[in-house]
Protein backbone atom coordinates (compact mmCIF):
# COMPACT_ATOMS: atom_id res chain seq x y z
CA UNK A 1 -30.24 77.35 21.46
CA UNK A 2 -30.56 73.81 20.30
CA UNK A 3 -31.82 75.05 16.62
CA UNK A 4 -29.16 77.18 16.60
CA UNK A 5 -26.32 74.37 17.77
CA UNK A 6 -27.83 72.48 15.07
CA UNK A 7 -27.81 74.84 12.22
CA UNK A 8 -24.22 75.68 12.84
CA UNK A 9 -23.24 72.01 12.82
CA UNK A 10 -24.54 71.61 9.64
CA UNK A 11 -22.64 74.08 7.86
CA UNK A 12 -19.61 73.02 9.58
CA UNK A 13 -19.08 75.57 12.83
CA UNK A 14 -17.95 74.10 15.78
CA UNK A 15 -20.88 73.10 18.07
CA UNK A 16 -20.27 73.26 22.24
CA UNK A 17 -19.22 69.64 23.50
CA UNK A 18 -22.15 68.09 25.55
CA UNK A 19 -21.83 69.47 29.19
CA UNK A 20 -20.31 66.29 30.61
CA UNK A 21 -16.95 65.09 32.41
CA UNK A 22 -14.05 62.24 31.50
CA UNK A 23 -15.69 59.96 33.58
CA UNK A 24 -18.74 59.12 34.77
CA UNK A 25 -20.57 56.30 35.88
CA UNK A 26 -23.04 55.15 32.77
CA UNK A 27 -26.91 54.67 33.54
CA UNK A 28 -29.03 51.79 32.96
CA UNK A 29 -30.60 53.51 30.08
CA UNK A 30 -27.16 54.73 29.16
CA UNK A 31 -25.84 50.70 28.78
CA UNK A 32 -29.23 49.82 26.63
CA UNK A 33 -29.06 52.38 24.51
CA UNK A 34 -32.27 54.16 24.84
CA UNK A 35 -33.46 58.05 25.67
CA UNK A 36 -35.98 57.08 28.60
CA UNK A 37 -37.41 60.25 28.54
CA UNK A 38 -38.63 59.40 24.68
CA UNK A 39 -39.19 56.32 25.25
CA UNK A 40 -42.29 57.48 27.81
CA UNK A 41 -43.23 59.67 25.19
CA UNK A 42 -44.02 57.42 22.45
CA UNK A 43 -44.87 54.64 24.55
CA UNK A 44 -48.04 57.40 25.97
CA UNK A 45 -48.59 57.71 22.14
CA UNK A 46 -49.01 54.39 21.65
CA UNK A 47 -51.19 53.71 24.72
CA UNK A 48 -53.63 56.67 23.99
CA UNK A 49 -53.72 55.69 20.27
CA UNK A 50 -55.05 51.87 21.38
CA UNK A 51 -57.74 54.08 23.21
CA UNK A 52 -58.80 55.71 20.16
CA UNK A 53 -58.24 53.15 17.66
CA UNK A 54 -60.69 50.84 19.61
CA UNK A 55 -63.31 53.39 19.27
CA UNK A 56 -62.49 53.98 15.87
CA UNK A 57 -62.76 50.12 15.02
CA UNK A 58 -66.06 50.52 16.05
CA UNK A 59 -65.08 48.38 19.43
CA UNK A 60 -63.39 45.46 17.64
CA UNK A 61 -61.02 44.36 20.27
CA UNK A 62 -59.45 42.07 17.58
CA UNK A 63 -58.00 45.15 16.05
CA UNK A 64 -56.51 46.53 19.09
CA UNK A 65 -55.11 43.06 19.50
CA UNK A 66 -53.76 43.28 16.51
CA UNK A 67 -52.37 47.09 16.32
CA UNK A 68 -50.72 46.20 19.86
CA UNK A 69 -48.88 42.81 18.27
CA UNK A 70 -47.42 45.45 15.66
CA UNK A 71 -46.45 47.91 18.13
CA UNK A 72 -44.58 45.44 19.60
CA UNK A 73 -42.61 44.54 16.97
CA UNK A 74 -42.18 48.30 16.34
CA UNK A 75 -40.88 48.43 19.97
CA UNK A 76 -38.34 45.59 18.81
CA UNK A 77 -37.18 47.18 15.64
CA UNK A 78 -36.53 50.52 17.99
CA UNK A 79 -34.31 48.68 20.34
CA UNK A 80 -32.43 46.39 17.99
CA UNK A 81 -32.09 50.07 15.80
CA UNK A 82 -30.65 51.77 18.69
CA UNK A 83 -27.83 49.36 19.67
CA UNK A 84 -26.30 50.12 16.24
CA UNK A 85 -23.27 52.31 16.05
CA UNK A 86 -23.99 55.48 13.73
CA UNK A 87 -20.71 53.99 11.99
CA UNK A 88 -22.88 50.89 10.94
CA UNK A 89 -25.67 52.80 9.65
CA UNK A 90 -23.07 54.99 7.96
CA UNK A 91 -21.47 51.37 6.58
CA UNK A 92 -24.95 49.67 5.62
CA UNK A 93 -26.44 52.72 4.06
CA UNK A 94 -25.96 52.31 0.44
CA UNK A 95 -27.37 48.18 1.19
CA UNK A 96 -30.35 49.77 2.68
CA UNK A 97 -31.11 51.84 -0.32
CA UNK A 98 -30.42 49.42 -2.56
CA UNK A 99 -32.45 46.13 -0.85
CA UNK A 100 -35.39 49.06 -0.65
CA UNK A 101 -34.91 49.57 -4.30
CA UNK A 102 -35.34 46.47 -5.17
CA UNK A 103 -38.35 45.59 -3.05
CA UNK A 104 -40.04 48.68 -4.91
CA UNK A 105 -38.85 47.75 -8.40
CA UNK A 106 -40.59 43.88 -7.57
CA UNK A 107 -43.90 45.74 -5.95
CA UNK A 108 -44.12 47.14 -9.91
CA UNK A 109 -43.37 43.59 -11.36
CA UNK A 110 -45.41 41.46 -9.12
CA UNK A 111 -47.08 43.81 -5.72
CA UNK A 112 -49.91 42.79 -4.35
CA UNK A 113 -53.50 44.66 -5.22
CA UNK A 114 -55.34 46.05 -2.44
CA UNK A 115 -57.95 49.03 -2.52
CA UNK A 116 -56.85 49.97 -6.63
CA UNK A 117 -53.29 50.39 -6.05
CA UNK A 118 -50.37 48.12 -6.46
CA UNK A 119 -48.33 48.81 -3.34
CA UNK A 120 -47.76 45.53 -1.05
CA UNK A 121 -45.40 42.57 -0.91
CA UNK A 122 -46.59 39.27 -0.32
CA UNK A 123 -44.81 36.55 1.83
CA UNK A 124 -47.13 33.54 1.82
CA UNK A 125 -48.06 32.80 5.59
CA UNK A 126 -45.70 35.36 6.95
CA UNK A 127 -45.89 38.82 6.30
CA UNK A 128 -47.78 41.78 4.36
CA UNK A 129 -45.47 44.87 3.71
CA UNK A 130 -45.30 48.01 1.89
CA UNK A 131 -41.44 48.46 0.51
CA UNK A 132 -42.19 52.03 0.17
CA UNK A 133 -42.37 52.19 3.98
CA UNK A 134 -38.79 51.16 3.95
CA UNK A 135 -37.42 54.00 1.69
CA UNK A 136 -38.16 56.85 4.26
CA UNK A 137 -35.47 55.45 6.50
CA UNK A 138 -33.09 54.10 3.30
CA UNK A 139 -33.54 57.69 1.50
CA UNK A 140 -32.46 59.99 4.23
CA UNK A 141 -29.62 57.21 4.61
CA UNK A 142 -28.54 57.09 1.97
CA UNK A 143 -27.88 61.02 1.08
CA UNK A 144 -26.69 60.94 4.51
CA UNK A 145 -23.58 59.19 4.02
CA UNK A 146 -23.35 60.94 0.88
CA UNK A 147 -22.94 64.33 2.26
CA UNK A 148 -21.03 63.03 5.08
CA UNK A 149 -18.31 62.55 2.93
CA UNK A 150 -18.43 65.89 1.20
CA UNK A 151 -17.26 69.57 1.86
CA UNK A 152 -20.65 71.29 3.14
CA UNK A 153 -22.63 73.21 1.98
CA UNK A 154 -23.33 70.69 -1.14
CA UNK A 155 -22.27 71.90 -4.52
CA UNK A 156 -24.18 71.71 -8.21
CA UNK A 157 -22.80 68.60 -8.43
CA UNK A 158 -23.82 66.84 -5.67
CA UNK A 159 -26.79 68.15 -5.43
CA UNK A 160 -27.50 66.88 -8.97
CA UNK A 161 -26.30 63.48 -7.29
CA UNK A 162 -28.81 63.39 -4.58
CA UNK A 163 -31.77 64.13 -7.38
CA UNK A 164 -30.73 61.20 -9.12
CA UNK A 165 -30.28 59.08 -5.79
CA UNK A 166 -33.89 60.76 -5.23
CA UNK A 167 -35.25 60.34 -8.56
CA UNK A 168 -36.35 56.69 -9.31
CA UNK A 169 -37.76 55.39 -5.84
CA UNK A 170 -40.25 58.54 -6.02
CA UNK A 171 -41.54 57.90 -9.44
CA UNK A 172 -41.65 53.65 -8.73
CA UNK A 173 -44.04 54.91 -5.43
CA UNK A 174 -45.72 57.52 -7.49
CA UNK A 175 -46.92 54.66 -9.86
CA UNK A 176 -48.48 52.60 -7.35
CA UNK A 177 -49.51 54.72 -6.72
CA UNK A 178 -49.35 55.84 -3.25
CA UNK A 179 -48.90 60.00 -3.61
CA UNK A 180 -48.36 60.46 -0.07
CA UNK A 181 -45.84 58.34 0.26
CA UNK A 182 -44.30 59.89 -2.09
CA UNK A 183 -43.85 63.19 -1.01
CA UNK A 184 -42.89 62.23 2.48
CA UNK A 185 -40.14 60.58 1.05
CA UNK A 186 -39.15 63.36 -0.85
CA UNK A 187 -39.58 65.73 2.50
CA UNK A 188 -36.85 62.94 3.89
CA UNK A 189 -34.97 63.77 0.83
CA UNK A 190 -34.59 67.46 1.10
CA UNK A 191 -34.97 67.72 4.65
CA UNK A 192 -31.11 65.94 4.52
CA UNK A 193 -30.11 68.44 1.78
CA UNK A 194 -31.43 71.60 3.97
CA UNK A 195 -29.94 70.75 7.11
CA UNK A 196 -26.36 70.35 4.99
CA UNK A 197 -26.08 74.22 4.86
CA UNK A 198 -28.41 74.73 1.14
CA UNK A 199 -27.15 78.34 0.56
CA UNK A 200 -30.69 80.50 0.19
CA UNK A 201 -29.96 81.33 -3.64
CA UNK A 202 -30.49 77.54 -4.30
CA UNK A 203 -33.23 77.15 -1.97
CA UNK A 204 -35.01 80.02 -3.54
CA UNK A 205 -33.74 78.46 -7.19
CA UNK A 206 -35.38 75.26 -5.94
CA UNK A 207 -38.46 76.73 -5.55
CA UNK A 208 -39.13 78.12 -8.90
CA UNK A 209 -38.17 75.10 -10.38
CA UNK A 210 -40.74 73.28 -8.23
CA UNK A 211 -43.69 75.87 -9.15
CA UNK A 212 -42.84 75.57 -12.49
CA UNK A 213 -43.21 72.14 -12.28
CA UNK A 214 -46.89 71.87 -10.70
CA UNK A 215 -48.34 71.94 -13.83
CA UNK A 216 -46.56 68.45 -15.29
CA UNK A 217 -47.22 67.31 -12.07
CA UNK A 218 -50.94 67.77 -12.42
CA UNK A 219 -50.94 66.77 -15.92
CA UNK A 220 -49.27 63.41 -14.79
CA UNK A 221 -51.59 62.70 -11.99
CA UNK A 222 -54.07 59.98 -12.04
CA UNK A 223 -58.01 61.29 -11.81
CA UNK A 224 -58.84 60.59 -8.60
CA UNK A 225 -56.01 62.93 -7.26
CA UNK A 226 -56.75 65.62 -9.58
CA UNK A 227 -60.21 64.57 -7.68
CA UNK A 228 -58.60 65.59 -4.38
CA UNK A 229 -57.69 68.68 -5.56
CA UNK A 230 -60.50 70.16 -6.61
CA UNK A 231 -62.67 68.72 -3.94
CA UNK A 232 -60.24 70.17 -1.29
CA UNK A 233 -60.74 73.70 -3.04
CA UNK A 234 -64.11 73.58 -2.96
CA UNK A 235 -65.51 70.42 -0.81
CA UNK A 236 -69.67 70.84 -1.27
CA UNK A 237 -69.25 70.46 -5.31
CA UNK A 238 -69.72 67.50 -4.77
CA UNK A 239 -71.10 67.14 -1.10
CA UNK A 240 -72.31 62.94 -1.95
CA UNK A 241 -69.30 62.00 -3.88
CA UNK A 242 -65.95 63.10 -3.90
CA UNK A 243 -66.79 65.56 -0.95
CA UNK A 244 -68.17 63.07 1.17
CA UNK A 245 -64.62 62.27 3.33
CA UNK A 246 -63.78 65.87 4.39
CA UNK A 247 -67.42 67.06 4.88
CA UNK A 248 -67.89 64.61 7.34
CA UNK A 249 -64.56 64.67 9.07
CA UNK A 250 -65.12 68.36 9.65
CA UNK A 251 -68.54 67.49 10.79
CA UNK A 252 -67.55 64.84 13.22
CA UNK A 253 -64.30 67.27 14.58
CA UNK A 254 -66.61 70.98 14.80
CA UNK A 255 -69.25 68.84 16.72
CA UNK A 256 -67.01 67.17 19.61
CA UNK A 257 -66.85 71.05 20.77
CA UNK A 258 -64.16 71.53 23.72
CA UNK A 259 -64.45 68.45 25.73
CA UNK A 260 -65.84 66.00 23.03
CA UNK A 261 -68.78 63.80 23.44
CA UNK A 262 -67.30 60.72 25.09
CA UNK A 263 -65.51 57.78 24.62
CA UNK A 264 -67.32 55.32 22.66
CA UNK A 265 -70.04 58.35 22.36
CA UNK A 266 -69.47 59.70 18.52
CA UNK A 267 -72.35 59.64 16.19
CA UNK A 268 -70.34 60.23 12.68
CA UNK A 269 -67.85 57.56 13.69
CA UNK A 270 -69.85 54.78 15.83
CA UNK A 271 -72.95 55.54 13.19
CA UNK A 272 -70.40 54.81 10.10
CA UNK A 273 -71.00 57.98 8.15
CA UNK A 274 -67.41 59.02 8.55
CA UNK A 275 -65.19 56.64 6.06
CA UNK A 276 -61.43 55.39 6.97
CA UNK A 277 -62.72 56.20 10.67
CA UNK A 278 -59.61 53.60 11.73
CA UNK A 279 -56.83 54.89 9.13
CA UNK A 280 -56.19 58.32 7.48
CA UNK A 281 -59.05 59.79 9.38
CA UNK A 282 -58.77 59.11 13.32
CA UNK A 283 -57.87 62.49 13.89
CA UNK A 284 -61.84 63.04 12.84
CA UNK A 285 -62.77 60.75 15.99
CA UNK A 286 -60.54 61.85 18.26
CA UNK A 287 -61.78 65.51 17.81
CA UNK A 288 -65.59 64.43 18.10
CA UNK A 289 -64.97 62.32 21.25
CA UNK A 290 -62.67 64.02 23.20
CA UNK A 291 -63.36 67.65 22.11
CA UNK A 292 -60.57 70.48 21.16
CA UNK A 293 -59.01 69.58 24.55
CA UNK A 294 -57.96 66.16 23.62
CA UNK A 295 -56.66 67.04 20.10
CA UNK A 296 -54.73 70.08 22.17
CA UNK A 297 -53.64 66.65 24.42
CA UNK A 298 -51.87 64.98 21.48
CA UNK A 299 -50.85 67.86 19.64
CA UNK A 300 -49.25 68.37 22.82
CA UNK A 301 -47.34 64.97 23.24
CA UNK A 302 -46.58 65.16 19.86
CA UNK A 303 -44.28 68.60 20.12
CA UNK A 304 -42.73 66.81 23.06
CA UNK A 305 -41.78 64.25 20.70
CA UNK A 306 -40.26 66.73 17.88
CA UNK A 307 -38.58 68.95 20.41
CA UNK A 308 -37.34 65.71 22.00
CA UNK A 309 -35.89 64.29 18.53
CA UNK A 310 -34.60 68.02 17.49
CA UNK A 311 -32.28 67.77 21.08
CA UNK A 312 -30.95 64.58 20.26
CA UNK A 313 -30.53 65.53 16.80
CA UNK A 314 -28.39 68.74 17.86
CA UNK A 315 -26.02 66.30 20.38
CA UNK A 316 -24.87 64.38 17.45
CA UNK A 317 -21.66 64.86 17.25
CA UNK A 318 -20.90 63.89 13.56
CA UNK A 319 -22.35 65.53 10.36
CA UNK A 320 -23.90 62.04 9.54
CA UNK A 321 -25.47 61.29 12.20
CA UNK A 322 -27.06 65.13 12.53
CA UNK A 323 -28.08 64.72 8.87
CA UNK A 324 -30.01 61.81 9.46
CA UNK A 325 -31.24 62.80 12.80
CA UNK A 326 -32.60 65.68 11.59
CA UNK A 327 -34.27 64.65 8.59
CA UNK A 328 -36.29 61.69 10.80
CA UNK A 329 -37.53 63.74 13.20
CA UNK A 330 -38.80 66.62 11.05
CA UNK A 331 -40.17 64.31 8.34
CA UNK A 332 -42.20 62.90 11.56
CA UNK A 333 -43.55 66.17 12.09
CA UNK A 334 -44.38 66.62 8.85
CA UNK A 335 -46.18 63.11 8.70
CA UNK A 336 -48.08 64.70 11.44
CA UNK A 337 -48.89 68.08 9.85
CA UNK A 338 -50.39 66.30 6.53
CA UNK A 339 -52.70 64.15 8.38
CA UNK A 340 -54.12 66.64 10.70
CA UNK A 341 -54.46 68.98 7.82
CA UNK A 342 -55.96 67.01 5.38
CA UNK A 343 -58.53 65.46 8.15
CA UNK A 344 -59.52 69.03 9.34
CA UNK A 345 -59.94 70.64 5.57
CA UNK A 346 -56.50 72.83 5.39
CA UNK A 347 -54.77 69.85 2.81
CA UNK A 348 -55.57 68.22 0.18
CA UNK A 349 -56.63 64.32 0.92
CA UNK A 350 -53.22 62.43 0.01
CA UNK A 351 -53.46 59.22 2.55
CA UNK A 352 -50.95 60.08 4.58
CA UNK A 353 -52.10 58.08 8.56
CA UNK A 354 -51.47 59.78 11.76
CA UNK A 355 -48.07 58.21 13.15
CA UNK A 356 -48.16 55.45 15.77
CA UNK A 357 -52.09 55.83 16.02
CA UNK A 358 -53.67 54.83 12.68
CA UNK A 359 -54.29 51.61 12.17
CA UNK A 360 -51.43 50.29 10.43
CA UNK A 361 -48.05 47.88 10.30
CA UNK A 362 -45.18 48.75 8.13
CA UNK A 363 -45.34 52.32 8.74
CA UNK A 364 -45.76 51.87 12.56
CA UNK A 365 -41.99 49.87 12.08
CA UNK A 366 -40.61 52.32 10.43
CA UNK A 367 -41.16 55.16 12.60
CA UNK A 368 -40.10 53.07 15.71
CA UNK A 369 -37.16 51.96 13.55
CA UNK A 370 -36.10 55.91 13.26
CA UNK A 371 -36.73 56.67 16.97
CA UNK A 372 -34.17 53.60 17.22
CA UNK A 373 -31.73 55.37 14.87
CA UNK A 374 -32.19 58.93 16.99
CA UNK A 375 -31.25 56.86 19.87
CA UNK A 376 -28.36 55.09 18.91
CA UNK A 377 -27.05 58.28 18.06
CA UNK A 378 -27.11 59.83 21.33
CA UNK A 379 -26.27 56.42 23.06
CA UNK A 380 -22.81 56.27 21.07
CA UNK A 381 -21.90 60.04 21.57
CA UNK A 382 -18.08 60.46 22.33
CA UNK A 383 -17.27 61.53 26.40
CA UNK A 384 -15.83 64.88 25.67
CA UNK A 385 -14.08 67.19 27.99
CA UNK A 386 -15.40 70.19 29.77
């Protein structure tokens, strides 16, 4: 019923008041502005993904040190996010997208190398960040308040708007370039437009236009993600090279079997043959240490988390605020999706981390930052009648 409240807000039906009286007395959780119930969600996220990552660091407690300093700050961003009206967001939208802009226009002029790709910003002594981060809260935003303020379902003209809005800050991360990134951004992006009651003639209009497009795409990607490509088609081309990542993910995940070999106990990840063991593939030594049932485990908290996010995305009670609430929480699933199926051989490799438990800063921020937002928009929800 709560897909089904939310669809019809979208395209403008009248949704069913939240079940509440004129007055009540307002909880704790009520006067600080967070959801407790996902607050214990992520926060068991974060705790089991210490647990992990300090295998996966091959038992560098200076990591976990350091993962749990930036979880803390994520924890800050969430509650300084959520005490925000949805009418400030709504106001500070357009800044957002444009200070993000900007950041990712400098990254081309003078971003900080790391690993072959241009894609950090340097402040000297203080901070190491990747503006692209930033745009998958300033995107969905941004087209957001655009919609907001238009009769839904979008017309040709506005949708020809939010392409342009779209347009540049994919291409700038593209060039980095960071193609995972990318396309999560551009999942934000249309995630927004969906929920705003797309008719099924231009969804279906869309996608032509997009598989007519795959092959300018592939003629405009760089080598090593053509390399991707191919090796995800056929992995044991080349089993020493390009093949090496996913042969030994799936190797490390297919041998943990249903309960996993033991903390601490992996061979592909403790012995080093499995590469990015901390980042893009953890999933890999999660699978080989605690077994099918412990990837079951997360999966599990992680549906919690989406079904969570989808409820409080259906009690908004204004068409920006279930615009962005929506697009947050099933870009987040999607985030999850890519990782898990590029680790486990059903996606192509595109460096996409597994949220809130690969090692990681800005995008840990981020995601915290949009829990913030889903909570500040249940927190300032209107007492209706009965």
């Amino acid at each position: 019923m709560a897909l089904i409240d939310l669809a019809r807000g979208m395209r403008g039906y009248p949704v069913r008041p939240p079940q509440s009286g004129m007055v009540r007395r307002r909880s704790l959780w009520s006067r600080i502005h967070l959801d407790p119930w996902l607050l214990l969600l992520l926060l068991m996220l974060l705790g089991a993904g210490l647990l992990v990552l300090y295998s996966a660091s091959g038992q560098r407690i200076e990591v976990v040190i350091a993962q749990a300093s930036r979880f803390g700050v994520a924890l800050m961003a969430l509650v300084v996010l959520a005490q925000l009206s949805p009418v400030t967001l709504l106001r500070w939208a357009p800044l957002a997208y444009g200070a993000s802009l900007l950041m990712l226009v400098a990254v081309e002029v003078m971003g900080d190398m790391g690993m072959g790709a241009q894609r950090w910003l340097v402040i000297p002594g203080v901070v190491r960040f990747q503006p692209s981060e930033l745009m998958k809260l300033a995107m969905p935003m941004m087209l957001a308040a655009y919609l907001s303020r238009r009769e839904l379902p979008p017309r040709w003209r506005d949708l020809l708007v939010c392409a342009a809005v779209l347009a540049l800050p994919v291409l700038l991360i593209a060039r980095q370039p960071d193609l995972g990134t990318s396309l999560l951004v551009l999942c934000a992006a249309v995630f927004v437009v969906l929920l705003a009651g797309l008719s099924w003639r231009f969804i279906v209009f869309l996608c032509v236009v997009a598989a007519a497009a795959l092959p300018l795409l592939w003629m405009n990607m760089h080598n090593y993600q053509r390399q991707r490509v191919l090796t995800f088609l056929n992995p044991e081309s080349d089993p020493l090279g390009a093949g090496w990542n996913i042969i030994q993910s799936t190797t490390a995940i297919g041998s943990g079997g249903m309960f996993g070999k033991g903390w601490l106990q992996g061979t592909q990840s403790q012995l080093e043959f499995l590469p990015e063991r901390h980042t893009d593939f953890i999933v890999a030594v999660l699978g080989e240490e605690f077994g099918l049932a412990g990837m079951l485990l997360f999966l599990a908290l992680y549906l919690l988390i989406v079904c969570r996010g989808l409820w409080l995305a259906n009690a908004a009670q204004d068409t920006f605020g279930r615009l962005l609430a929506g697009s947050i929480i099933l870009t987040f699933f999607i985030y999850v999706f890519v990782n898990i199926g590029m680790v486990s051989g059903i996606l192509p490799v595109v460096g996409v981390p597994l949220p809130l438990v690969s090692y990681g800063g800005t995008s840990s921020v981020t995601l915290m930052a949009g829990f913030g937002i889903l909570m500040s928009i249940q927190a300032h929800r209107r007492l209706l009648p009965r």
